[in-house]
N, C-alpha and C. Protein backbone atom coordinates (compact mmCIF):
# COMPACT_ATOMS: atom_id res chain seq x y z
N UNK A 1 13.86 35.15 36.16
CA UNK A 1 13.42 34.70 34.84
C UNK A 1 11.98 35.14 34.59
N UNK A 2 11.73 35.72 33.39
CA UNK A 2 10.19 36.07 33.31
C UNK A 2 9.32 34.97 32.99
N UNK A 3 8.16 35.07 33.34
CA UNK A 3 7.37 33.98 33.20
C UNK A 3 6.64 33.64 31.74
N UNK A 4 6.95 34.39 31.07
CA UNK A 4 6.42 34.23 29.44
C UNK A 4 7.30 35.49 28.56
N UNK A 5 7.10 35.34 27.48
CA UNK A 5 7.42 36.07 27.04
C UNK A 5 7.80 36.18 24.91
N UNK A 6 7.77 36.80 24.45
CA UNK A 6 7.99 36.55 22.90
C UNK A 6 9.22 36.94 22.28
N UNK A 7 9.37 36.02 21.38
CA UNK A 7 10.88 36.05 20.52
C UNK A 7 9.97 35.23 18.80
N UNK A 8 11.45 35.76 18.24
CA UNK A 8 10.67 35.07 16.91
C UNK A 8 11.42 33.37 16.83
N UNK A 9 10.58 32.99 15.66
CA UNK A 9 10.51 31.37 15.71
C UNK A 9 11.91 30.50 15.13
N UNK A 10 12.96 31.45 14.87
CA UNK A 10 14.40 31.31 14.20
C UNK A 10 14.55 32.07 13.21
N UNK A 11 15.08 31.54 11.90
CA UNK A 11 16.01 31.99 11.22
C UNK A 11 14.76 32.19 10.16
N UNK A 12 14.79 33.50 9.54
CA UNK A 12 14.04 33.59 8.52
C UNK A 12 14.15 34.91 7.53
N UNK A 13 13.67 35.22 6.01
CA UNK A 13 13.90 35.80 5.32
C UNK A 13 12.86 36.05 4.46
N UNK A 14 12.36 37.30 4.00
CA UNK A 14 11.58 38.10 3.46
C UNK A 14 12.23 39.20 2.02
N UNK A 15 11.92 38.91 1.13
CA UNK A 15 12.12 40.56 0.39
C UNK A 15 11.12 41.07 0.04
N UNK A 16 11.07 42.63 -0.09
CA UNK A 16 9.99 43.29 -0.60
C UNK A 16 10.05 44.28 -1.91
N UNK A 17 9.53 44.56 -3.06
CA UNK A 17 9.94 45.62 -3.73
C UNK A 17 9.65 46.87 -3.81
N UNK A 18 10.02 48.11 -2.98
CA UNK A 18 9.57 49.65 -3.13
C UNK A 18 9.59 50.46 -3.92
N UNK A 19 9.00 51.01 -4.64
CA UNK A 19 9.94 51.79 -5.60
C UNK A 19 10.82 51.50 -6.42
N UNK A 20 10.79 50.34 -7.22
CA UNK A 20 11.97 49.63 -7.55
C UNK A 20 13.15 49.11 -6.71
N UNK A 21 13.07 49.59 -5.20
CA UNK A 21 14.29 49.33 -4.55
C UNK A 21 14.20 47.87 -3.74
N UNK A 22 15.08 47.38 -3.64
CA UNK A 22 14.76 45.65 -3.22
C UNK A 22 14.99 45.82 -1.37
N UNK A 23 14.24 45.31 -0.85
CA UNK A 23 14.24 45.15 0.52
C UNK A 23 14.48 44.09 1.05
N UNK A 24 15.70 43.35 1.42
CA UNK A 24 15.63 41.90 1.87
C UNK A 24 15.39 41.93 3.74
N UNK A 25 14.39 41.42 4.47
CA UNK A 25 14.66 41.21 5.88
C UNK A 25 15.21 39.98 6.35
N UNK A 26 16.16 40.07 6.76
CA UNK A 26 17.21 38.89 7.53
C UNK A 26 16.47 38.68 8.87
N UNK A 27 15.94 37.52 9.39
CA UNK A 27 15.44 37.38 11.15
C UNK A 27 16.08 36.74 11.57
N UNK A 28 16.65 36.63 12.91
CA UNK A 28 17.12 35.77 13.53
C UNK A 28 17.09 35.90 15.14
N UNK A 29 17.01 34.69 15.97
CA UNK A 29 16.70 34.91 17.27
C UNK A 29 18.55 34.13 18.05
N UNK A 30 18.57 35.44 18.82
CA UNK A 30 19.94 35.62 19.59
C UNK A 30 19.66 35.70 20.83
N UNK A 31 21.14 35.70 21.87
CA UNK A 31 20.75 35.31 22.86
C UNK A 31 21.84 36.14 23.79
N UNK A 32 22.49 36.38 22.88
CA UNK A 32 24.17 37.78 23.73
C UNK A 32 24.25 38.55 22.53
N UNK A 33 24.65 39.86 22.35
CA UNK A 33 25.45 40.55 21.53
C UNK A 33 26.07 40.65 20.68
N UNK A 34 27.31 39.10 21.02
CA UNK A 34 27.80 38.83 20.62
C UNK A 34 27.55 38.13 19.19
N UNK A 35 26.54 37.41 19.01
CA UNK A 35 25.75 36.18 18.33
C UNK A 35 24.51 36.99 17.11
N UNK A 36 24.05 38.71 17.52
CA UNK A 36 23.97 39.24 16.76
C UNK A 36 24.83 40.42 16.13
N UNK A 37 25.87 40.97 16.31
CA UNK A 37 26.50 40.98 15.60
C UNK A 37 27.60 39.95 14.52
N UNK A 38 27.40 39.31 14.56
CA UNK A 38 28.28 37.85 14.37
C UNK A 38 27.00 37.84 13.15
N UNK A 39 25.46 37.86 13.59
CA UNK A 39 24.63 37.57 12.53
C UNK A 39 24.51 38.75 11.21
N UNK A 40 24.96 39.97 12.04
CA UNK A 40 24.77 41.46 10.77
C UNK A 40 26.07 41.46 10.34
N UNK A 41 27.02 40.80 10.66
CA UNK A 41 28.43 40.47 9.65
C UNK A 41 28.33 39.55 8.77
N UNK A 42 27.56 38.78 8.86
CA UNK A 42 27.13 37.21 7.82
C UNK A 42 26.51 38.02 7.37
N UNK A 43 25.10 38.79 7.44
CA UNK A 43 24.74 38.80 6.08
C UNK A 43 25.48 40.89 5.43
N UNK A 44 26.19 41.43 5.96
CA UNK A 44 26.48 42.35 5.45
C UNK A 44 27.70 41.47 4.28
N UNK A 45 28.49 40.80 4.61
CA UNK A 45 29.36 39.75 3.77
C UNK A 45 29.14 39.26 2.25
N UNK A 46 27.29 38.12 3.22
CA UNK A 46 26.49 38.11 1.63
C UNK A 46 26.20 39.35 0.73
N UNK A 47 25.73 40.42 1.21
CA UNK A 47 25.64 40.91 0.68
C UNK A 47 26.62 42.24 0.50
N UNK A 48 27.46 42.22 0.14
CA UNK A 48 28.89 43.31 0.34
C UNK A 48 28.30 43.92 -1.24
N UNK A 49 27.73 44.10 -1.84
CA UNK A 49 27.64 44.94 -3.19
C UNK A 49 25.90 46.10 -3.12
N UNK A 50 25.44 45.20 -1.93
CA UNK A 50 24.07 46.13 -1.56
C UNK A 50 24.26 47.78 -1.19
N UNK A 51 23.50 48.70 -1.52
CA UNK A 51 23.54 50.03 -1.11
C UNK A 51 23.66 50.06 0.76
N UNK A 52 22.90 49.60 1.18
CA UNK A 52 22.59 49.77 2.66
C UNK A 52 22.28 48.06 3.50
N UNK A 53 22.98 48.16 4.43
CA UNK A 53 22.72 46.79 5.21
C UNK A 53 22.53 47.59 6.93
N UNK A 54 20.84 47.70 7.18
CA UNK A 54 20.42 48.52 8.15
C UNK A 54 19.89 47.03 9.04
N UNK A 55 20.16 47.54 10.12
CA UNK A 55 20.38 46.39 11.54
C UNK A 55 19.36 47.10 12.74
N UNK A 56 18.97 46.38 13.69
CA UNK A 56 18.52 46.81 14.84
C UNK A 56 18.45 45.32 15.47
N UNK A 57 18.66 45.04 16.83
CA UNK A 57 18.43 44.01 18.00
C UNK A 57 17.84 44.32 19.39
N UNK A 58 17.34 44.24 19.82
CA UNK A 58 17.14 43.98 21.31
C UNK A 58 17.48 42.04 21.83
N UNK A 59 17.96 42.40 23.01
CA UNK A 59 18.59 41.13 23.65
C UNK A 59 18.17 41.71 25.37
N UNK A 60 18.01 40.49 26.13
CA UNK A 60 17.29 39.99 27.60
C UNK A 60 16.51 39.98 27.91
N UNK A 61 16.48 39.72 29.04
CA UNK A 61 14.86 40.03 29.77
C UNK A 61 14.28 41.38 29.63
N UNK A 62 14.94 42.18 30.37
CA UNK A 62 14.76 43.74 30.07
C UNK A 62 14.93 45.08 29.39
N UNK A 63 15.15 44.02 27.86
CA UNK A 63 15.84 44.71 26.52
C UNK A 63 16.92 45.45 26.96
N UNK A 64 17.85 44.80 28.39
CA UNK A 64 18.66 45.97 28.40
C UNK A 64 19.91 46.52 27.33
N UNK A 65 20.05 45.52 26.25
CA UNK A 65 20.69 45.63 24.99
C UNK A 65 20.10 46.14 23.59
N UNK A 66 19.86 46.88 23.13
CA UNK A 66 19.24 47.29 22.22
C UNK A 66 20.32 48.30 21.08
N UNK A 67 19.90 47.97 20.19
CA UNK A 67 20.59 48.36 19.43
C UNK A 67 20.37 49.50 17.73
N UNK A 68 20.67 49.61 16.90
CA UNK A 68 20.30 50.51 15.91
C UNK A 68 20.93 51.22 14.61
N UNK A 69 20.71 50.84 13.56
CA UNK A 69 22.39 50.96 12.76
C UNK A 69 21.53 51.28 11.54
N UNK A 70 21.64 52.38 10.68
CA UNK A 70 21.20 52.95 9.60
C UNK A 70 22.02 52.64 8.23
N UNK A 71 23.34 52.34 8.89
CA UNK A 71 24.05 52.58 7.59
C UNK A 71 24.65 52.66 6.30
N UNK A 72 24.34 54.24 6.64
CA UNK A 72 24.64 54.69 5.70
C UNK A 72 23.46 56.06 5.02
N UNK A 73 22.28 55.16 5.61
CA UNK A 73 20.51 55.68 5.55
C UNK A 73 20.62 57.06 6.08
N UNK A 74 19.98 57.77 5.20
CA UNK A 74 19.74 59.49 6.01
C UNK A 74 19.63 58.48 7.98
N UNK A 75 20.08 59.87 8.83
CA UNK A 75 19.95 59.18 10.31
C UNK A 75 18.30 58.92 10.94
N UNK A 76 18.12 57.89 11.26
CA UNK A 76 16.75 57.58 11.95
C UNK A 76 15.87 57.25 10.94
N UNK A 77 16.11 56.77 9.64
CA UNK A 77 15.40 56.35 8.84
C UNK A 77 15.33 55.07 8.65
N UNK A 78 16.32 54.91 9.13
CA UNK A 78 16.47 52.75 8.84
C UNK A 78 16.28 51.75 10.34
N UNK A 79 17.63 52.11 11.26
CA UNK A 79 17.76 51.21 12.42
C UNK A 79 16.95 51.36 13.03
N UNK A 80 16.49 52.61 13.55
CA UNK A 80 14.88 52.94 14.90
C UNK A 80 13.69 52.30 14.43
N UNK A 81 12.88 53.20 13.07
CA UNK A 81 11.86 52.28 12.68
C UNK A 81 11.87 50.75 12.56
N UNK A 82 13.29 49.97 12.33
CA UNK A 82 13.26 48.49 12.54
C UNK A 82 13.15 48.37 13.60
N UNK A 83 13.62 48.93 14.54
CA UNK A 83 14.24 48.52 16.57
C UNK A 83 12.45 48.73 16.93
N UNK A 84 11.79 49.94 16.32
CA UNK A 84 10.05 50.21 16.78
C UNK A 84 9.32 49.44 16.64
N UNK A 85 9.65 48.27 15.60
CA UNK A 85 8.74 47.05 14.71
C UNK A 85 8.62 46.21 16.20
N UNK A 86 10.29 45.90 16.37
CA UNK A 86 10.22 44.75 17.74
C UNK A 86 10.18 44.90 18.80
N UNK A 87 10.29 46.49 19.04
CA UNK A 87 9.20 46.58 20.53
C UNK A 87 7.88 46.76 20.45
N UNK A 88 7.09 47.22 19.29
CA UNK A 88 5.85 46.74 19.02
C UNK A 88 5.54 45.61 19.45
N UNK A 89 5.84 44.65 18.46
CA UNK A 89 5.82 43.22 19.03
C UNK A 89 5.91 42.53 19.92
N UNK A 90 6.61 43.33 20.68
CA UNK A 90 7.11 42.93 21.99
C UNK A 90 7.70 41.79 22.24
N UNK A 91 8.78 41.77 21.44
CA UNK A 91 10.03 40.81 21.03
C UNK A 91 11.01 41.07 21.63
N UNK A 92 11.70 40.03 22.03
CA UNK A 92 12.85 39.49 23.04
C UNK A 92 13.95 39.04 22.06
N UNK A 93 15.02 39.18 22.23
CA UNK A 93 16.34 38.13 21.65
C UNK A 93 16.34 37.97 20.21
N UNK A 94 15.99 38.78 20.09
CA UNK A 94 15.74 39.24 18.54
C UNK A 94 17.01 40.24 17.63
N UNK A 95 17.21 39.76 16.22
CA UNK A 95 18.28 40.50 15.66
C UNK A 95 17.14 40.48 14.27
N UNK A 96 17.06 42.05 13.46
CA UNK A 96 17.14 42.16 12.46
C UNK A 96 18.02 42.78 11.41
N UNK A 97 18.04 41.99 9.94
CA UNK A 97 19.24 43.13 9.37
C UNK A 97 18.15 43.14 8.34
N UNK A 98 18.13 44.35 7.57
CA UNK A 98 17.22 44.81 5.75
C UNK A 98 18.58 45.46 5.28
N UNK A 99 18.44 44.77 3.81
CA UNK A 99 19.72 44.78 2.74
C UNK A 99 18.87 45.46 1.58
N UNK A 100 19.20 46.76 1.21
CA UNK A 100 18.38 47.23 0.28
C UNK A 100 19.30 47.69 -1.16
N UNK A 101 18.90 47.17 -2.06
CA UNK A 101 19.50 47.14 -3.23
C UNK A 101 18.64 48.37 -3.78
N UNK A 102 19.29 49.80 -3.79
CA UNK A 102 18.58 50.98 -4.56
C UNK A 102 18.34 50.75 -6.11
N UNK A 103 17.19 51.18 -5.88
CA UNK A 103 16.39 50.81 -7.20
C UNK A 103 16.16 52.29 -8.69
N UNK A 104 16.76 53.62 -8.59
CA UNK A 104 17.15 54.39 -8.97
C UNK A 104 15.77 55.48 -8.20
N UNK A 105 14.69 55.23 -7.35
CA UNK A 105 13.77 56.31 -7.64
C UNK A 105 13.54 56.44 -5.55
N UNK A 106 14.15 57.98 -5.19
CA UNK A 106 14.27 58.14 -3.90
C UNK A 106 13.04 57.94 -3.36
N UNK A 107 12.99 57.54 -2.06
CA UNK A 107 11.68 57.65 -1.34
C UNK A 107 11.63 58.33 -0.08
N UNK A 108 12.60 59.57 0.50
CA UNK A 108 12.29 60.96 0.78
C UNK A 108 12.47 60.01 2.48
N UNK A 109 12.31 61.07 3.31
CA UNK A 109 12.76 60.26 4.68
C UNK A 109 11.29 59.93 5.53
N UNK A 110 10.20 60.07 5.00
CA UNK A 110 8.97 58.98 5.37
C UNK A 110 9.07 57.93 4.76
N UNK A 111 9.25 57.90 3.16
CA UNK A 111 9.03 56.74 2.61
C UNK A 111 9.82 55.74 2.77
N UNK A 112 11.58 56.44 3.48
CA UNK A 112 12.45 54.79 3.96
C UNK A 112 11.71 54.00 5.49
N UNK A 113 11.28 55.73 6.07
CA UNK A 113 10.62 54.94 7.34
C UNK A 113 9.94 53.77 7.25
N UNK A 114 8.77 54.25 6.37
CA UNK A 114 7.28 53.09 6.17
C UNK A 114 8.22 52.35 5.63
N UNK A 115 8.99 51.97 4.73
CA UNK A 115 9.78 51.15 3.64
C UNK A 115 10.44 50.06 4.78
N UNK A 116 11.41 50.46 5.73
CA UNK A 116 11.94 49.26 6.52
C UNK A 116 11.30 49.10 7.72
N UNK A 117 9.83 49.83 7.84
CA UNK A 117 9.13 49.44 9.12
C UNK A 117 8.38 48.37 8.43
N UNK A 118 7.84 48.57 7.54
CA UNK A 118 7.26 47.36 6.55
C UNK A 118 8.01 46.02 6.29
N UNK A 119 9.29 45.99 5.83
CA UNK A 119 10.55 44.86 5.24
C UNK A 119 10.25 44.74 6.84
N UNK A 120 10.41 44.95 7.70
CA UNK A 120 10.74 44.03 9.38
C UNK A 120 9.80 43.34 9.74
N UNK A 121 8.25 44.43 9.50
CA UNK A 121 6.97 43.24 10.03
C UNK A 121 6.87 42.49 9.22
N UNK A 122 6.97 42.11 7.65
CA UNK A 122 6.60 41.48 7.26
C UNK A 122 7.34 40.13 6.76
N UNK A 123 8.75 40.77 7.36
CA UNK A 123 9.94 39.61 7.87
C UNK A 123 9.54 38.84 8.97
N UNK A 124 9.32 39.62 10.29
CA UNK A 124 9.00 38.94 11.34
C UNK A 124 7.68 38.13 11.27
N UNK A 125 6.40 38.36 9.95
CA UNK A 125 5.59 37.54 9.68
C UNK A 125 5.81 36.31 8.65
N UNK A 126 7.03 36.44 8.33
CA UNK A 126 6.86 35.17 7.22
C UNK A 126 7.91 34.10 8.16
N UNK A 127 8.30 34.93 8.78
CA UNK A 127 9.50 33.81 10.01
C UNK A 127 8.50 33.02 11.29
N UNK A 128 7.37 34.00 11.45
CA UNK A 128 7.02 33.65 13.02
C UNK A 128 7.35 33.88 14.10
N UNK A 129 6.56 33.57 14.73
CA UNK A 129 6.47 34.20 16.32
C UNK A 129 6.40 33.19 17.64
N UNK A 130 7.14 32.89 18.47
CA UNK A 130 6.52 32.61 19.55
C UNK A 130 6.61 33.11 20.76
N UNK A 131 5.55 32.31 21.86
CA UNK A 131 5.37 32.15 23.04
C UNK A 131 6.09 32.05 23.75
N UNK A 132 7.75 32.00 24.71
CA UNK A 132 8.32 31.13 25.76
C UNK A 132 8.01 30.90 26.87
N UNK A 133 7.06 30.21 27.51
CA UNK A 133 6.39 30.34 28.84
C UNK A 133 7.26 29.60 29.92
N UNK A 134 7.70 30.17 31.13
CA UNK A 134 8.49 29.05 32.05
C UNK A 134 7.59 28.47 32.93
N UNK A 135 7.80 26.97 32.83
CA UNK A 135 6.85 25.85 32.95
C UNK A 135 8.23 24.98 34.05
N UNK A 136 7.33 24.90 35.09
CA UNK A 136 8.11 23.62 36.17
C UNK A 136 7.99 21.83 35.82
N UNK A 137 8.93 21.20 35.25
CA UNK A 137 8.71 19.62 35.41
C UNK A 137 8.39 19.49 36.41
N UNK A 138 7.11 18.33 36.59
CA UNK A 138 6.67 17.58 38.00
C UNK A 138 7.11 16.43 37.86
N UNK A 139 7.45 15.86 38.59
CA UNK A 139 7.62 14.11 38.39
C UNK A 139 6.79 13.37 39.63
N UNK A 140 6.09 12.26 38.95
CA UNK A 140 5.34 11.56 39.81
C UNK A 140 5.40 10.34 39.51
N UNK A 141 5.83 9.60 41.10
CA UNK A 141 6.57 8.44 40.61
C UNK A 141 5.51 7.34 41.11
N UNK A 142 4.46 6.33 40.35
CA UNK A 142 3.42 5.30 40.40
C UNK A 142 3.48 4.04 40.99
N UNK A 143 2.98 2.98 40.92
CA UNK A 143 3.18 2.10 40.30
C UNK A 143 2.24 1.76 39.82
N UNK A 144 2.44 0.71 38.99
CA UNK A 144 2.04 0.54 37.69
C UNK A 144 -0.08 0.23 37.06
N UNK A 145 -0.20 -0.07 38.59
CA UNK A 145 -1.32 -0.04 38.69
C UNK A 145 -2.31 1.10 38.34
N UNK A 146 -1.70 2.38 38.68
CA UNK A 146 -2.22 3.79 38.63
C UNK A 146 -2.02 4.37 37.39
N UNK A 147 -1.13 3.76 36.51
CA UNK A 147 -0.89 4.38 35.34
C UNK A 147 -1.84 4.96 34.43
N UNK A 148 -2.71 3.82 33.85
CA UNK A 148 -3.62 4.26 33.29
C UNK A 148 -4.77 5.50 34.12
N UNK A 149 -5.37 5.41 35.25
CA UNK A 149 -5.82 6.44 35.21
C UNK A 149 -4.81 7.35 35.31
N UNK A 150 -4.07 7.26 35.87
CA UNK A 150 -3.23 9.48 35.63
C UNK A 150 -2.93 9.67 34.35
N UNK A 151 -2.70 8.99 33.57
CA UNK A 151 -2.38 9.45 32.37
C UNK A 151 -3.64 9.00 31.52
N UNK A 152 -4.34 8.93 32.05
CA UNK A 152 -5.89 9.72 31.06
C UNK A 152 -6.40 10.82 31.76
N UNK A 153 -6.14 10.95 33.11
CA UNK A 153 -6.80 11.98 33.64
C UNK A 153 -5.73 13.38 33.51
N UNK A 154 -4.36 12.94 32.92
CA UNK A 154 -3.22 13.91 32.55
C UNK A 154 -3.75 14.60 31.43
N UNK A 155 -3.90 13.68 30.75
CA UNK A 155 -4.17 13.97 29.37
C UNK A 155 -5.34 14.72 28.75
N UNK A 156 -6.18 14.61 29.71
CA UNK A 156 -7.76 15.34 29.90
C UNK A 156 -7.64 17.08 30.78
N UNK A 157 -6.73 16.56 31.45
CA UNK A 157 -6.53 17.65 32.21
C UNK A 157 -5.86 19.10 31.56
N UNK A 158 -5.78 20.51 32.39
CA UNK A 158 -4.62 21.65 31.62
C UNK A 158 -3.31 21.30 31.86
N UNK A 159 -3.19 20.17 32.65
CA UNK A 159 -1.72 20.49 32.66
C UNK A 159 -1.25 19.51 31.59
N UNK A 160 0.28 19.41 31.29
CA UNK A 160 0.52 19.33 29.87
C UNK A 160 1.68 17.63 30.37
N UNK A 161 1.43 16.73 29.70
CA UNK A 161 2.31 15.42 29.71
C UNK A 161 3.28 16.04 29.18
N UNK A 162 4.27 15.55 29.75
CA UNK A 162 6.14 15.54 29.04
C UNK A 162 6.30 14.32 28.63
N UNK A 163 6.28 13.25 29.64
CA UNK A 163 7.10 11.62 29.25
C UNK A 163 6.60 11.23 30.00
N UNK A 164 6.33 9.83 29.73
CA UNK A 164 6.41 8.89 30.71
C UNK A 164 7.57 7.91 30.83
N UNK A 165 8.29 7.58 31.69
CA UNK A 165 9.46 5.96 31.97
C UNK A 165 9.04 5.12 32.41
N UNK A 166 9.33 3.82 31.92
CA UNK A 166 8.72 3.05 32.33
C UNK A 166 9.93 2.17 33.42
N UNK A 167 10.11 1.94 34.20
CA UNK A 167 11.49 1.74 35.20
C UNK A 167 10.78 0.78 35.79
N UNK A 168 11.03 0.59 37.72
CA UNK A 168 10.18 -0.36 38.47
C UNK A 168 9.19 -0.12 38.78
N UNK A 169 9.20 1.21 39.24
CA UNK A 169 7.66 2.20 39.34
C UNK A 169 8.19 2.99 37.45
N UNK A 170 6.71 3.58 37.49
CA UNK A 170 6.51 4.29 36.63
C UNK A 170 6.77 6.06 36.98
N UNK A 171 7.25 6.54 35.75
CA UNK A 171 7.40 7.86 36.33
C UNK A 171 7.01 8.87 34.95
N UNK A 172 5.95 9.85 35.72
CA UNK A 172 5.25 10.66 34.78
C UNK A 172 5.80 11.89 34.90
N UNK A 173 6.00 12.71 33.54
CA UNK A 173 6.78 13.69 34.00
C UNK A 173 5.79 14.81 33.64
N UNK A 174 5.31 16.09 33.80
CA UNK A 174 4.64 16.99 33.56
C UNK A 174 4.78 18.27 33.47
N UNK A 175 4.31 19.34 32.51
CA UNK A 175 4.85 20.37 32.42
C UNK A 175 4.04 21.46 33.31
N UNK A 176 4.30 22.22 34.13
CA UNK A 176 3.19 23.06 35.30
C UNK A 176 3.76 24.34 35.14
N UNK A 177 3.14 25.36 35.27
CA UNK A 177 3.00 26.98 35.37
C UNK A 177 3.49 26.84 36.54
N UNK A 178 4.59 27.52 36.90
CA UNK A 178 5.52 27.95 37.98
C UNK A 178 4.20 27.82 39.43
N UNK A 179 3.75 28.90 39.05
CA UNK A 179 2.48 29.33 39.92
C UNK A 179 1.31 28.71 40.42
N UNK A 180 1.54 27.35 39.69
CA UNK A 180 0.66 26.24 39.92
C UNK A 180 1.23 25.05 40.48
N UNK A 181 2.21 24.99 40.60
CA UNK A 181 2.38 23.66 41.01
C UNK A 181 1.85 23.44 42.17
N UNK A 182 1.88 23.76 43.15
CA UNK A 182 0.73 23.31 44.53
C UNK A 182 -0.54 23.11 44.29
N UNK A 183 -0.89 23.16 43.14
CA UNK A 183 -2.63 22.94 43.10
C UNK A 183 -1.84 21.65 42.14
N UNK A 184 -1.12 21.61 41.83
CA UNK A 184 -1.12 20.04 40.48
C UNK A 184 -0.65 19.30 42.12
N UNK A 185 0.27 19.48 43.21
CA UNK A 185 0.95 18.74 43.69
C UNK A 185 -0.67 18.03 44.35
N UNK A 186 -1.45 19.34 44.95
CA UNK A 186 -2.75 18.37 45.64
C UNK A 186 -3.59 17.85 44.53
N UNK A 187 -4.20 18.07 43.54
CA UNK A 187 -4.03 17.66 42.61
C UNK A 187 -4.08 16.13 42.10
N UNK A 188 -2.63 15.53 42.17
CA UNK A 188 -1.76 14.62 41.84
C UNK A 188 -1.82 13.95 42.87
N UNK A 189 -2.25 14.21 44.26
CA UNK A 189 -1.93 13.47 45.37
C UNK A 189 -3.84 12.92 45.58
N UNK A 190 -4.42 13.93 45.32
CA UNK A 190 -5.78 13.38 45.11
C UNK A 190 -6.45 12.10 44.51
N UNK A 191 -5.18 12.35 43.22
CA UNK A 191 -5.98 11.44 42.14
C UNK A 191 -5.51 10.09 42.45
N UNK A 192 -4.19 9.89 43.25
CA UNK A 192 -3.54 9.01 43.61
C UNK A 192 -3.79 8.69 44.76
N UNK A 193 -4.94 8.96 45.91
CA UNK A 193 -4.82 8.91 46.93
C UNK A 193 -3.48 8.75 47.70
N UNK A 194 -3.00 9.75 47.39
CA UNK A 194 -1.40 9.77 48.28
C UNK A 194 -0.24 8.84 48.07
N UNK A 195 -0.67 7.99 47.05
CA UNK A 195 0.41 6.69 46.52
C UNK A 195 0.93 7.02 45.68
N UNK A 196 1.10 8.34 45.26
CA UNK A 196 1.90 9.28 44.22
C UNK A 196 3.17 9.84 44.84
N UNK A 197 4.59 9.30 44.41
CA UNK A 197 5.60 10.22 45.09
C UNK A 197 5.78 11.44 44.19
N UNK A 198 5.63 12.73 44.80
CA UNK A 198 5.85 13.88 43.80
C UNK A 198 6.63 14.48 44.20
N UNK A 199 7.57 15.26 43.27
CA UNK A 199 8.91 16.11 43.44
C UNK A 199 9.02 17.25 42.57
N UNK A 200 10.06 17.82 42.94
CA UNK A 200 9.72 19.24 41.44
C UNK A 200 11.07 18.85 40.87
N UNK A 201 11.39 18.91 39.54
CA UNK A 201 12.27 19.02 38.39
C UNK A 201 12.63 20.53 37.88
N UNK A 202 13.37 20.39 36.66
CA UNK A 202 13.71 21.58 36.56
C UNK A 202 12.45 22.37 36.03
N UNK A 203 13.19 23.44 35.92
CA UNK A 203 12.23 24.75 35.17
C UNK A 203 12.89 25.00 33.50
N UNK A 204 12.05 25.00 32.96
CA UNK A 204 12.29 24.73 31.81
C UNK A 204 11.21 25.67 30.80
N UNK A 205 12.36 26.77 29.39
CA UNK A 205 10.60 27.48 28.61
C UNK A 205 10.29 26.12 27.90
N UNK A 206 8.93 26.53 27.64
CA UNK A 206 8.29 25.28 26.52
C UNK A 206 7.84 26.86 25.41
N UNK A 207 7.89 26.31 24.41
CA UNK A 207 7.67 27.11 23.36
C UNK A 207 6.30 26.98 22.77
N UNK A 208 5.37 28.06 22.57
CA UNK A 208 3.67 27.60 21.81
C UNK A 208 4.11 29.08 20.62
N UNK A 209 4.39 27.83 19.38
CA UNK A 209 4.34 29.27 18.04
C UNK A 209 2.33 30.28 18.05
N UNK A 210 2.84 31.48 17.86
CA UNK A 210 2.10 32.15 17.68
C UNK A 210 1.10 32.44 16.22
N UNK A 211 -0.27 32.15 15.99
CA UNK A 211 -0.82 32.55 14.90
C UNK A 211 -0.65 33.73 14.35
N UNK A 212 -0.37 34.06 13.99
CA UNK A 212 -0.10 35.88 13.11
C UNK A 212 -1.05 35.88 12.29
């Protein structure tokens, strides 16, 4: 599993006008193949009367799915320059489709380039961006006496509160950088002088949206 990494923030939609010609960008974040094509059939559907419904995806860890679909577009004018937007970005699990309603006045095979390299970034900017970082749950189990300080000194601290339960002991749950947890475990055992039971939980991404 990689330890961070970017995808966009869900489902989102952009149009632009070129030349009179209408540019709609469709975003959406996928997770198999399957789930984006499934998404460039929904909107080729909506839009079944458009001139061109041009697609590109990358999907996994190691974009080993990638994808690219012009059609209809002179070749390499539509799907690549979209597929170039989101490895720019350096986007993961990602599906785009641009639905272009021709507007009567050609724009020559630079001007579709810039035309749907533009409709994608500025799709993928009105949708958003995030972060997925894989973060280890800690659990540290109290009693009740200790509560208040760890969870002010949690809360002060980089590492990040999840929950607290409140049961017979108390149990704090915390979010840790894979790579850190032995410095939270001494850490945690410090702050508790050793009256802290600590364990590891799952691994889990936590998501931080990106400013654009």
């Amino acid at each position: 599993m990689l330890s961070h990494y970017y995808t966009v923030k869900g489902y989102g939609e952009h149009e632009i006008i070129i030349q009179k010609s209408r540019f709609i960008c469709y975003v959406e974040r996928v997770t198999t193949e399957e789930e984006a094509i499934e998404f460039i059939q929904k909107i080729k559907k909506k839009h079944y009367d458009a001139n061109h419904n041009c697609s590109a995806y990358l999907i996994g860890e190691n974009d080993h799915i990638q994808k690219a679909n012009d059609d209809g577009e002179p070749s390499g004018t539509a799907g690549v320059p979209m597929l170039e937007v989101l490895k720019k970005k350096k986007l993961k699990d990602t599906v785009v489709v641009v639905t272009r309603y021709f507007g009567g006045i050609k724009l020559g095979t630079g001007g579709l380039i810039r035309a749907y390299g533009k409709s994608v970034s500025e799709g993928i900017q009105a949708t958003g961006m995030v972060e997925r970082k894989l973060m280890r749950i800690m659990n540290t189990n109290i009693d009740y006496t200790w509560l208040g300080k760890v969870e002010n000194e949690l809360r002060s601290s980089t590492y990040l509160l999840k929950e607290i339960h409140y049961l017979n002991d108390v149990n704090v749950e915390a979010y840790v950088e894979e790579e850190k947890k032995r410095d939270f475990i001494e850490w945690m055992t410090e702050l508790t002088n050793g009256k802290g039971d600590i364990s590891e939980g799952d691994v889990v991404y936590l998501e931080n949206e990106i400013i654009l």
